[in-house]
Protein backbone atom coordinates (compact mmCIF):
# COMPACT_ATOMS: atom_id res chain seq x y z
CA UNK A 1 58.78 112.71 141.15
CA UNK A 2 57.48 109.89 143.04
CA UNK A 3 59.94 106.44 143.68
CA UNK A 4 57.41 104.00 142.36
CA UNK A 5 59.08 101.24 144.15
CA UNK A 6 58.80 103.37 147.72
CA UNK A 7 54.88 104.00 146.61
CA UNK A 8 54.55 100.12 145.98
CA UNK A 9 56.31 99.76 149.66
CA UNK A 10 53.98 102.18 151.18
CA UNK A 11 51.08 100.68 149.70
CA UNK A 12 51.55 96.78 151.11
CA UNK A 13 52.30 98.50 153.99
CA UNK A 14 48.41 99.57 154.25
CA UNK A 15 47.64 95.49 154.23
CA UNK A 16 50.10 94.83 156.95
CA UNK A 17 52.13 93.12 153.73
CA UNK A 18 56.07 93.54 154.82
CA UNK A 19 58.73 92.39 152.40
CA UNK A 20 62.25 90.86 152.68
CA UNK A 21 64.44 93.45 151.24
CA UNK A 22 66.29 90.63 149.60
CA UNK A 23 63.17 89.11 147.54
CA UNK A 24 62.30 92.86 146.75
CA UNK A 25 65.38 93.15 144.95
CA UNK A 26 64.99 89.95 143.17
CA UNK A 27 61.67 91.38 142.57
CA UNK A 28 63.01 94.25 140.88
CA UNK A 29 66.01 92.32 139.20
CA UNK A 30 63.34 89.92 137.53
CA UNK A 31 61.29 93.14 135.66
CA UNK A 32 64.25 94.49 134.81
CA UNK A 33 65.55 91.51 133.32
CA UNK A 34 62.06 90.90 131.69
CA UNK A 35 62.01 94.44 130.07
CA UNK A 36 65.58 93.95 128.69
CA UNK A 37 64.43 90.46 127.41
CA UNK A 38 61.84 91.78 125.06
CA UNK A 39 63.82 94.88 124.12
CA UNK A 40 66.29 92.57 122.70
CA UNK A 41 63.82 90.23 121.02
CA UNK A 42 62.89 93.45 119.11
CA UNK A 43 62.22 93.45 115.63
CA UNK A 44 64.20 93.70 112.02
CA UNK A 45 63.76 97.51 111.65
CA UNK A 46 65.99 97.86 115.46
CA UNK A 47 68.54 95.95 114.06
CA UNK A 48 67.51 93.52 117.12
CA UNK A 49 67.41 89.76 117.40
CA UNK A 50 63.63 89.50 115.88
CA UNK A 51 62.50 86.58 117.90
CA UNK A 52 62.33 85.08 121.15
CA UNK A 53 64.61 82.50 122.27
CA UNK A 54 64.22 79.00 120.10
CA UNK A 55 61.40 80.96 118.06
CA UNK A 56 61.93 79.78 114.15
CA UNK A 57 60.46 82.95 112.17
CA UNK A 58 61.81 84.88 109.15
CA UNK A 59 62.27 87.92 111.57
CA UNK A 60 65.43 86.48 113.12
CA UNK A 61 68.52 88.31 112.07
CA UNK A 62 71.01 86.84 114.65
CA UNK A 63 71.08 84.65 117.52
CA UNK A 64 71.88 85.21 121.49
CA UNK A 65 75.77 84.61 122.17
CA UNK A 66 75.59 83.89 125.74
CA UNK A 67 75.27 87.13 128.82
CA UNK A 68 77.87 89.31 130.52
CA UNK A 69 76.79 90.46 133.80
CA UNK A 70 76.00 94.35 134.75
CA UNK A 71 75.44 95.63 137.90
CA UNK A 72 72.98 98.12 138.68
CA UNK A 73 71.85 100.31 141.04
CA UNK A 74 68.13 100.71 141.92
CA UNK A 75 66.82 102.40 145.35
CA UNK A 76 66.49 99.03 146.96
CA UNK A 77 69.90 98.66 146.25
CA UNK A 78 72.51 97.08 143.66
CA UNK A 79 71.29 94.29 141.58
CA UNK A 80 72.87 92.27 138.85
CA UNK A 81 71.38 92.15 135.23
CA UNK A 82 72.05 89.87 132.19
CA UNK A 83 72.70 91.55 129.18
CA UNK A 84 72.56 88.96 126.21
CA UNK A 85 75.62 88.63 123.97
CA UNK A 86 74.78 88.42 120.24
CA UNK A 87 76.68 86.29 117.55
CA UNK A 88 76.06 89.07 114.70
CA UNK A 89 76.23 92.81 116.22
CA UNK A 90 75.58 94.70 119.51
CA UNK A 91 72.89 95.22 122.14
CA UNK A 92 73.33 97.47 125.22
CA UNK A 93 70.25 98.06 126.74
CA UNK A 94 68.62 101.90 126.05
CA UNK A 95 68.06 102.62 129.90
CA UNK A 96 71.36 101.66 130.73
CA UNK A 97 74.20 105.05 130.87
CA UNK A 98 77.27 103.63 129.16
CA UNK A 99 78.97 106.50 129.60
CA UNK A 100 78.14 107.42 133.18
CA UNK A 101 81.35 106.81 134.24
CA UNK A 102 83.15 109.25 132.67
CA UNK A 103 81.23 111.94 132.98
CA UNK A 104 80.90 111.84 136.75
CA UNK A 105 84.98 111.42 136.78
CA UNK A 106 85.07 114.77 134.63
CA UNK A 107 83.11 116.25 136.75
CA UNK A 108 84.99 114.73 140.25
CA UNK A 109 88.15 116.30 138.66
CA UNK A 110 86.96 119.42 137.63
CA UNK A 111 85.63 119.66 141.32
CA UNK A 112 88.81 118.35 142.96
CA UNK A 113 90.85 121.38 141.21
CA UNK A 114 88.45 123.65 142.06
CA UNK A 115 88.54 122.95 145.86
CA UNK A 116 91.99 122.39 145.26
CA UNK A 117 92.50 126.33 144.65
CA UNK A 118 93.87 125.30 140.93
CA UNK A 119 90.61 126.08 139.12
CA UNK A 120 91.59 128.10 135.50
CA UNK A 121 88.77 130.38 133.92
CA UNK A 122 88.20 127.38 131.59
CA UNK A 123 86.93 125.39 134.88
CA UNK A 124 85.75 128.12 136.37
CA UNK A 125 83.17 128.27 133.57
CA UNK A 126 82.56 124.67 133.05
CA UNK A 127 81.62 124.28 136.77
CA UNK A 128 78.62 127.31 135.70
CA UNK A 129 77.74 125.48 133.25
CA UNK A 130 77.23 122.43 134.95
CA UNK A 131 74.95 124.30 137.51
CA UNK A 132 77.71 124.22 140.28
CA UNK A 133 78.65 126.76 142.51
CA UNK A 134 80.08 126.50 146.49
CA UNK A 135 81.19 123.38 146.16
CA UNK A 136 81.94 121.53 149.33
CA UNK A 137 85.16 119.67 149.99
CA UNK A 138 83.96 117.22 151.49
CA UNK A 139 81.05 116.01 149.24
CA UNK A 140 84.00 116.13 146.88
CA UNK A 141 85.98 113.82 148.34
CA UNK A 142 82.76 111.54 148.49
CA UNK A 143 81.99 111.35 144.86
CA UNK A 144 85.97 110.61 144.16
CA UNK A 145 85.97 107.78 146.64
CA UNK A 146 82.80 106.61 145.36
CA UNK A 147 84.82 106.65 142.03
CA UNK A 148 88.08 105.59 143.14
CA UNK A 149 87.11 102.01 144.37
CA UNK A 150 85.65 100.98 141.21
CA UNK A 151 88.37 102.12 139.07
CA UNK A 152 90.87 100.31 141.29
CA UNK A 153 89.19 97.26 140.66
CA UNK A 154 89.15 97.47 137.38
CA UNK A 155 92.53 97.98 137.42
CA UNK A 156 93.17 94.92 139.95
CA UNK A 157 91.23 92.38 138.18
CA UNK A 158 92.25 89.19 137.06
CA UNK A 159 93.18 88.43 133.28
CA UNK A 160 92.25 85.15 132.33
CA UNK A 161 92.75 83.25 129.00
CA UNK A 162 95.12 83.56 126.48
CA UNK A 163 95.56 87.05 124.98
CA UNK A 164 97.61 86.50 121.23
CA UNK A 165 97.20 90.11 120.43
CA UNK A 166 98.55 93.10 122.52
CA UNK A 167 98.64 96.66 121.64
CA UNK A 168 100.38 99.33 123.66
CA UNK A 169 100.39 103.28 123.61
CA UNK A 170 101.32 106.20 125.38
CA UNK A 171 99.94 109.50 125.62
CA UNK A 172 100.94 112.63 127.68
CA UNK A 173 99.06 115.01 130.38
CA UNK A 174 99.69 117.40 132.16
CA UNK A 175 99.72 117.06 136.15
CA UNK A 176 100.41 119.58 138.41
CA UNK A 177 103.33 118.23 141.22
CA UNK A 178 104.95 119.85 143.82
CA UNK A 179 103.78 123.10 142.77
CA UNK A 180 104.92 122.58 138.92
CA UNK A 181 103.20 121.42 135.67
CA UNK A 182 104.61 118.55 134.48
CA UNK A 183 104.10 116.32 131.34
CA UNK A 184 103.15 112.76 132.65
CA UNK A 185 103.04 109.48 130.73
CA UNK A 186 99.88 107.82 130.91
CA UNK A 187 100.05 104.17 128.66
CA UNK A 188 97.28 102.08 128.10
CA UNK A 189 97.81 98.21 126.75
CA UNK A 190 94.35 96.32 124.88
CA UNK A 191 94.14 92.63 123.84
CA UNK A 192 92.32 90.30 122.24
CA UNK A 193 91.07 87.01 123.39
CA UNK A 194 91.51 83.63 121.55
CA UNK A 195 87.93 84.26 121.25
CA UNK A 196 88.37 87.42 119.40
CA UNK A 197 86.72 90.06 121.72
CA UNK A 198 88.82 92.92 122.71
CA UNK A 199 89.74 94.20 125.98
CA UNK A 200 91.18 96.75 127.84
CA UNK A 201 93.95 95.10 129.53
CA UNK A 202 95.24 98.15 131.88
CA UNK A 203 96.74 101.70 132.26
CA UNK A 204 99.15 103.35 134.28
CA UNK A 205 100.60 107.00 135.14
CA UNK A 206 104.12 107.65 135.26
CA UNK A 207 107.07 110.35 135.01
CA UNK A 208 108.83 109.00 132.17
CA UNK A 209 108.15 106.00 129.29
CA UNK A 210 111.52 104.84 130.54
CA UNK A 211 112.25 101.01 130.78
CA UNK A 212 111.90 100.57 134.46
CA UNK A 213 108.68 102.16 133.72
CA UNK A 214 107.36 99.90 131.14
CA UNK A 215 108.58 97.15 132.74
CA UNK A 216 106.67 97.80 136.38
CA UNK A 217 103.57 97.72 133.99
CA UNK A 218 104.34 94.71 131.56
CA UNK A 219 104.77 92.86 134.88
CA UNK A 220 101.68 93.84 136.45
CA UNK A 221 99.71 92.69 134.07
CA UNK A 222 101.53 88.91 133.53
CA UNK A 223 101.14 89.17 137.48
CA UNK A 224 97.07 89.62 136.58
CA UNK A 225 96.86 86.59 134.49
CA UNK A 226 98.33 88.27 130.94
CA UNK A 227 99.42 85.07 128.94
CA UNK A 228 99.45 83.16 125.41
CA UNK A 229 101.01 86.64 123.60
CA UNK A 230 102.05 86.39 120.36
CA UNK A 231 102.48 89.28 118.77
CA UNK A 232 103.45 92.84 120.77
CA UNK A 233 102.32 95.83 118.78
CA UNK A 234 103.47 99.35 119.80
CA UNK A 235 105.54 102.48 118.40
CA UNK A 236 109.76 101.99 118.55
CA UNK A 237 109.63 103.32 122.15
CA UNK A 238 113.29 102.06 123.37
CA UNK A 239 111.68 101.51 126.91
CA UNK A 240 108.73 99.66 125.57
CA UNK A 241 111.62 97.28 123.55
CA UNK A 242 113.56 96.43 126.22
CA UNK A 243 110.50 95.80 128.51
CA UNK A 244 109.19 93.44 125.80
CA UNK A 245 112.09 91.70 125.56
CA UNK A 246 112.16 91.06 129.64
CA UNK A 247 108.88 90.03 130.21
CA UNK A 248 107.08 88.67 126.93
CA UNK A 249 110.33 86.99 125.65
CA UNK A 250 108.66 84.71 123.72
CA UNK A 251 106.10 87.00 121.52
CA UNK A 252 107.00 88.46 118.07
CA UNK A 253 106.88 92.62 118.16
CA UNK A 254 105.38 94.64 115.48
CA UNK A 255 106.65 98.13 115.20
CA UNK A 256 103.56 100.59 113.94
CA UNK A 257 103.85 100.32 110.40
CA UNK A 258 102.34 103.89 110.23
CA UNK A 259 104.84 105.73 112.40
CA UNK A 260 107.84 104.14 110.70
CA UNK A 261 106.69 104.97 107.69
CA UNK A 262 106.88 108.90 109.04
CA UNK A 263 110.39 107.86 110.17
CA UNK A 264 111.66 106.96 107.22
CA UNK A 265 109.89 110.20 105.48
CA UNK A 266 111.83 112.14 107.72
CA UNK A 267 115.13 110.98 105.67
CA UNK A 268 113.47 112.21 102.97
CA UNK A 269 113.47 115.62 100.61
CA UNK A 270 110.24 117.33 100.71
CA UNK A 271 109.41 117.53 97.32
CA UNK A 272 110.10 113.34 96.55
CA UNK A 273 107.95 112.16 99.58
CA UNK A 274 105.07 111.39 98.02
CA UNK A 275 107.20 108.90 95.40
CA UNK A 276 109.15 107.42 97.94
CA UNK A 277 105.55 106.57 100.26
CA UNK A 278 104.16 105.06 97.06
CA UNK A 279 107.04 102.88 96.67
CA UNK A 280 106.45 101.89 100.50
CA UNK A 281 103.59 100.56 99.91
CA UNK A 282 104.74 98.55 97.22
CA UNK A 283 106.18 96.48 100.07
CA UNK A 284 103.49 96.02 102.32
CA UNK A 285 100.97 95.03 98.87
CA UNK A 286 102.94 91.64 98.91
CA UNK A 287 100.46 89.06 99.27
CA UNK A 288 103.21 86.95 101.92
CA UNK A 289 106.20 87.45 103.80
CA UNK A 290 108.73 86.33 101.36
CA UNK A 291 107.26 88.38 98.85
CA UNK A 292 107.84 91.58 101.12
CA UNK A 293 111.02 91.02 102.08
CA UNK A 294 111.94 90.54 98.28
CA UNK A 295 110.26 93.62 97.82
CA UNK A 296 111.63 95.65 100.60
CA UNK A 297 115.25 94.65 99.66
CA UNK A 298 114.30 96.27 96.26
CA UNK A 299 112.91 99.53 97.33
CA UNK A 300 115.70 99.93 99.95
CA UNK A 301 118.59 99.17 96.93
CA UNK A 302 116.76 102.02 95.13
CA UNK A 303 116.37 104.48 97.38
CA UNK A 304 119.85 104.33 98.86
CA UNK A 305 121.91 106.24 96.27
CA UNK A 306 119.69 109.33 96.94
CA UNK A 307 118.99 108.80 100.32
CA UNK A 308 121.12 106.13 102.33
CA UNK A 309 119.70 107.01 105.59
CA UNK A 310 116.04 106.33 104.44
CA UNK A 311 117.51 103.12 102.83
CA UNK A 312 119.59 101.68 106.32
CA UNK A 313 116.77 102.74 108.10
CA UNK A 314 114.43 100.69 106.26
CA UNK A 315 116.83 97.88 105.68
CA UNK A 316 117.36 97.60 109.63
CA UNK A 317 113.27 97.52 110.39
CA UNK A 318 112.60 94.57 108.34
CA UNK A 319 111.76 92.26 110.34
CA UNK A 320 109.64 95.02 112.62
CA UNK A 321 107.63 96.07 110.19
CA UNK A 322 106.91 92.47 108.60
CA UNK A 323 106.15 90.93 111.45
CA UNK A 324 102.58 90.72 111.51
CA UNK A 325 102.73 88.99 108.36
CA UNK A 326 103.57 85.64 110.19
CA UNK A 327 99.88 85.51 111.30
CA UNK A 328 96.03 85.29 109.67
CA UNK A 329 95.87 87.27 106.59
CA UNK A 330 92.71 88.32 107.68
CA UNK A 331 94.05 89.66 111.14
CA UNK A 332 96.84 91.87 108.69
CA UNK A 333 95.03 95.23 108.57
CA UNK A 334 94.05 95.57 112.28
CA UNK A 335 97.74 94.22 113.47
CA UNK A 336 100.48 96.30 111.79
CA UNK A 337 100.34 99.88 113.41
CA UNK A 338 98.74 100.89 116.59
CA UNK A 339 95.71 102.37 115.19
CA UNK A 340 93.30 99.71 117.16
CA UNK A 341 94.29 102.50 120.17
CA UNK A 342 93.36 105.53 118.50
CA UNK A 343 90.05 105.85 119.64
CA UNK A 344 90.95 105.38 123.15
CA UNK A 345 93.65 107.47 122.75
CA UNK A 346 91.54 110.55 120.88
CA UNK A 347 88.57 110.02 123.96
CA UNK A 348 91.29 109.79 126.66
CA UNK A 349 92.48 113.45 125.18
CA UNK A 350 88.90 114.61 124.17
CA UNK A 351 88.06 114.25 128.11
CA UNK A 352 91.37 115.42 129.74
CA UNK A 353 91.67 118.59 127.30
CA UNK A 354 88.70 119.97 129.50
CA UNK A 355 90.46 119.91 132.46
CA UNK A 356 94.02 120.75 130.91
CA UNK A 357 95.70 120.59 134.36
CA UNK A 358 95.40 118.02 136.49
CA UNK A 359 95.70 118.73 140.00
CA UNK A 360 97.12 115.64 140.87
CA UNK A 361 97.66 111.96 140.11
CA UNK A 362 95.14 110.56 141.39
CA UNK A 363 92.57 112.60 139.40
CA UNK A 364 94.07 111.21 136.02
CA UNK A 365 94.19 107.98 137.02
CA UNK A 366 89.87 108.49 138.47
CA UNK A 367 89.16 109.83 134.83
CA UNK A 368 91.53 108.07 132.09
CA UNK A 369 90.22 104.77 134.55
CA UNK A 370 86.54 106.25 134.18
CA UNK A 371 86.61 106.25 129.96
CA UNK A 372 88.45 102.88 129.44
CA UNK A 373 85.86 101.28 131.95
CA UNK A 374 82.69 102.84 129.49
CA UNK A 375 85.01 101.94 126.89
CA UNK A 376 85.37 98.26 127.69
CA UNK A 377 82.10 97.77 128.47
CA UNK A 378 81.04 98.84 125.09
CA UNK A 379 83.43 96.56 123.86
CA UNK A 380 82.10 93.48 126.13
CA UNK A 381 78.42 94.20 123.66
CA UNK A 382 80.22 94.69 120.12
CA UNK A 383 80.93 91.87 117.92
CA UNK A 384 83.85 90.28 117.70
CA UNK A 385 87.20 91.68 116.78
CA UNK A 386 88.50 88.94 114.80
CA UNK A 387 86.36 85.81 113.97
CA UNK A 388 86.57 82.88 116.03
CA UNK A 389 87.16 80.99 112.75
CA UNK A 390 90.18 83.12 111.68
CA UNK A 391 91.34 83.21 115.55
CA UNK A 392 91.73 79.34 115.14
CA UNK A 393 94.15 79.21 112.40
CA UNK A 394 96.48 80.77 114.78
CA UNK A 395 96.95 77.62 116.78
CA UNK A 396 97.79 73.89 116.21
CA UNK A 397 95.87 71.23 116.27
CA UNK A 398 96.11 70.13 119.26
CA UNK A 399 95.60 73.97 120.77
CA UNK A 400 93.07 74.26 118.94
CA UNK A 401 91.51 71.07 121.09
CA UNK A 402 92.81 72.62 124.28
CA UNK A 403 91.05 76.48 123.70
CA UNK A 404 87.81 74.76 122.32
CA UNK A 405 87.54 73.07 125.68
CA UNK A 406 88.40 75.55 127.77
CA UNK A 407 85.98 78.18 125.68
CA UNK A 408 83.39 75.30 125.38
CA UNK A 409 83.86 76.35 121.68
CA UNK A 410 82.95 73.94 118.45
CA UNK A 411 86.58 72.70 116.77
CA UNK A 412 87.30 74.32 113.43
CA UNK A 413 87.77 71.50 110.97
């Protein structure tokens, strides 16, 4: 196929024409930028803006929001695009691979094992199916570097604002170490701005979910800028507590509402689980705080002549599992359990069940890097988490003044 922008080259060449490479690339830049332009002017039926910037018709569905840089890479080299921001929904634009990331990290791992001499008959086939065969170590070891840096800075970069919300998880892979397969932790930590947007905050890889652990990563991300937390949600990992408590001392923590609810189950006959959920969620119904705890002291003074481990158990999580209930009602269903991370969590596993083994590290850290990156990115063009109006009533007055500033943001009256 022929490089239309090497043709166009070739062709001023003919007229003694010659070209900065510099104002070529802004060349290129500017009909880029002009084609994404009118895709996102659009029209009603592509759920797109409907009109051009300014432009007063009845087509408009939503306005522009601002732009978030993208870089991309053309054969005269990398150039950076605008991609508008919209107030109601999403735009990414169509030629644009989202999920480019990923798949070349898939494929960098799969290719690492195999020149690694750890390739299964599950890789073994993939690789066939991807068209590859005698791969070559070293072109490996290009496409992983080529990988490497960008995930590294994404891992590096600075976090700036304040971040009220924070949810962390863990999930395990297997890595194969000093000739043995063992079960590695990797955890993953999102926000959300004072803004409302969401964000993927960082990841790391480790042996254990032990405290030293947790607390190497809590305090590598306050060292990137992490600040302004609130409210902590994660599972009752006794690492992840005593982390919390070291290094966001002065944010609330909500234990996942959804796996406590399992715990207390646990205490629980088979046959009377399904009565004893019900009256659970009697509890969290309560349209306030007081109203829970009332609640909860009720359920718990019923339940304990049957079963008085359920009931101490559910006594000594109060103010765990309530905690989220000190915040914007209409923040409640996305902040008590750690749900907000189970998509990451299911395409993190959907990816790294392909390679099953990992034959080191590094690899995990190149593809679980690779899918948050597509995954934030898709993020950075969605609407916003929370609503800037209902992110407001989590601050004072005078905060309010302060973010508003900062965010060049109207004050919520």
């Amino acid at each position: 196929m022929t490089d239309p922008t090497m043709a166009l080259l070739e062709y001023l060449g003919k007229f003694g024409l010659q070209l900065d490479d510099d104002l070529i690339r802004e060349g290129v830049r500017a009909v880029i930028q002009a084609v994404i332009e009118a895709e996102v002017t659009g029209n009603r039926r592509l759920l797109r803006i409907g009109a051009k910037p300014y432009e007063r018709t009845t087509e408009r569905v939503t306005q522009r929001n601002g732009y978030r840089e993208r870089p991309y890479e053309t054969r005269v080299g990398e150039v950076t695009l605008l991609v508008p921001k919209l107030r109601e929904g999403s735009y990414f634009p169509s030629f644009l691979e989202p999920r480019r990331r990923a798949e070349k990290a898939l494929l960098a791992v799969v290719q690492s094992a195999y020149v690694e001499g750890v390739s299964t008959r599950k890789v073994d086939t993939l690789l066939q199916s991807l068209g590859l065969t005698g791969i070559d170590k070293s072109a490996v070891s290009r496409v992983c570097q080529a990988l490497d840096e960008p995930v590294q800075a994404f891992r590096e970069r600075p976090l700036e604002g304040d971040y009220p919300y924070v949810w962390l998880d863990a999930t395990y892979l297997k890595v194969r170490q000093n000739h043995r397969v063992v079960s590695m932790a990797g955890v993953v930590a999102i926000g959300v701005r004072a803004t409302g947007e969401r964000e993927v905050l960082g990841f790391a890889v480790g042996a254990s979910e032990e405290a030293s652990f947790w607390l190497e990563f809590l305090r590598s991300l306050v060292h990137r800028g992490l600040q302004g937390v609130q409210l902590a949600i994660s599972d009752a990992h006794e690492g992840l507590k005593a982390a919390l408590g070291q290094v966001l001392s002065g944010a609330s923590w909500q234990r996942c509402r959804v796996h406590f609810m399992r715990n207390v189950l646990a205490h629980v006959t088979k046959a009377d689980r399904s009565v004893v959920a019900a009256a659970l969620r009697t509890i969290f119904a309560q349209p306030d705080r007081p109203s829970a705890g009332q609640q909860l002291a009720l359920v718990a003074e019923k339940m304990a002549p049957r079963w008085p481990k359920a009931a101490e158990l559910l006594r000594a999580a109060e103010e765990e599992v309530l905690a989220y209930m000190a915040f914007p009602e209409a923040h409640w269903t996305r902040l008590y359990s750690t749900n907000p991370l189970e998509r990451l969590n299911k395409e993190i596993k959907r990816r790294t069940n392909v390679v099953g083994i990992f034959p080191d590290v590094a690899a995990v850290e190149r593809l679980v890097g690779a899918v948050l990156m597509d995954i934030d990115d898709e993020w950075q063009v969605d609407r916003h988490y929370f609503s800037q109006e209902s992110m407001h009533a989590l601050y004072a007055p005078e905060e309010q003044q302060r973010l508003s500033a900062s965010l060049h943001l109207e004050p919520i009256h």
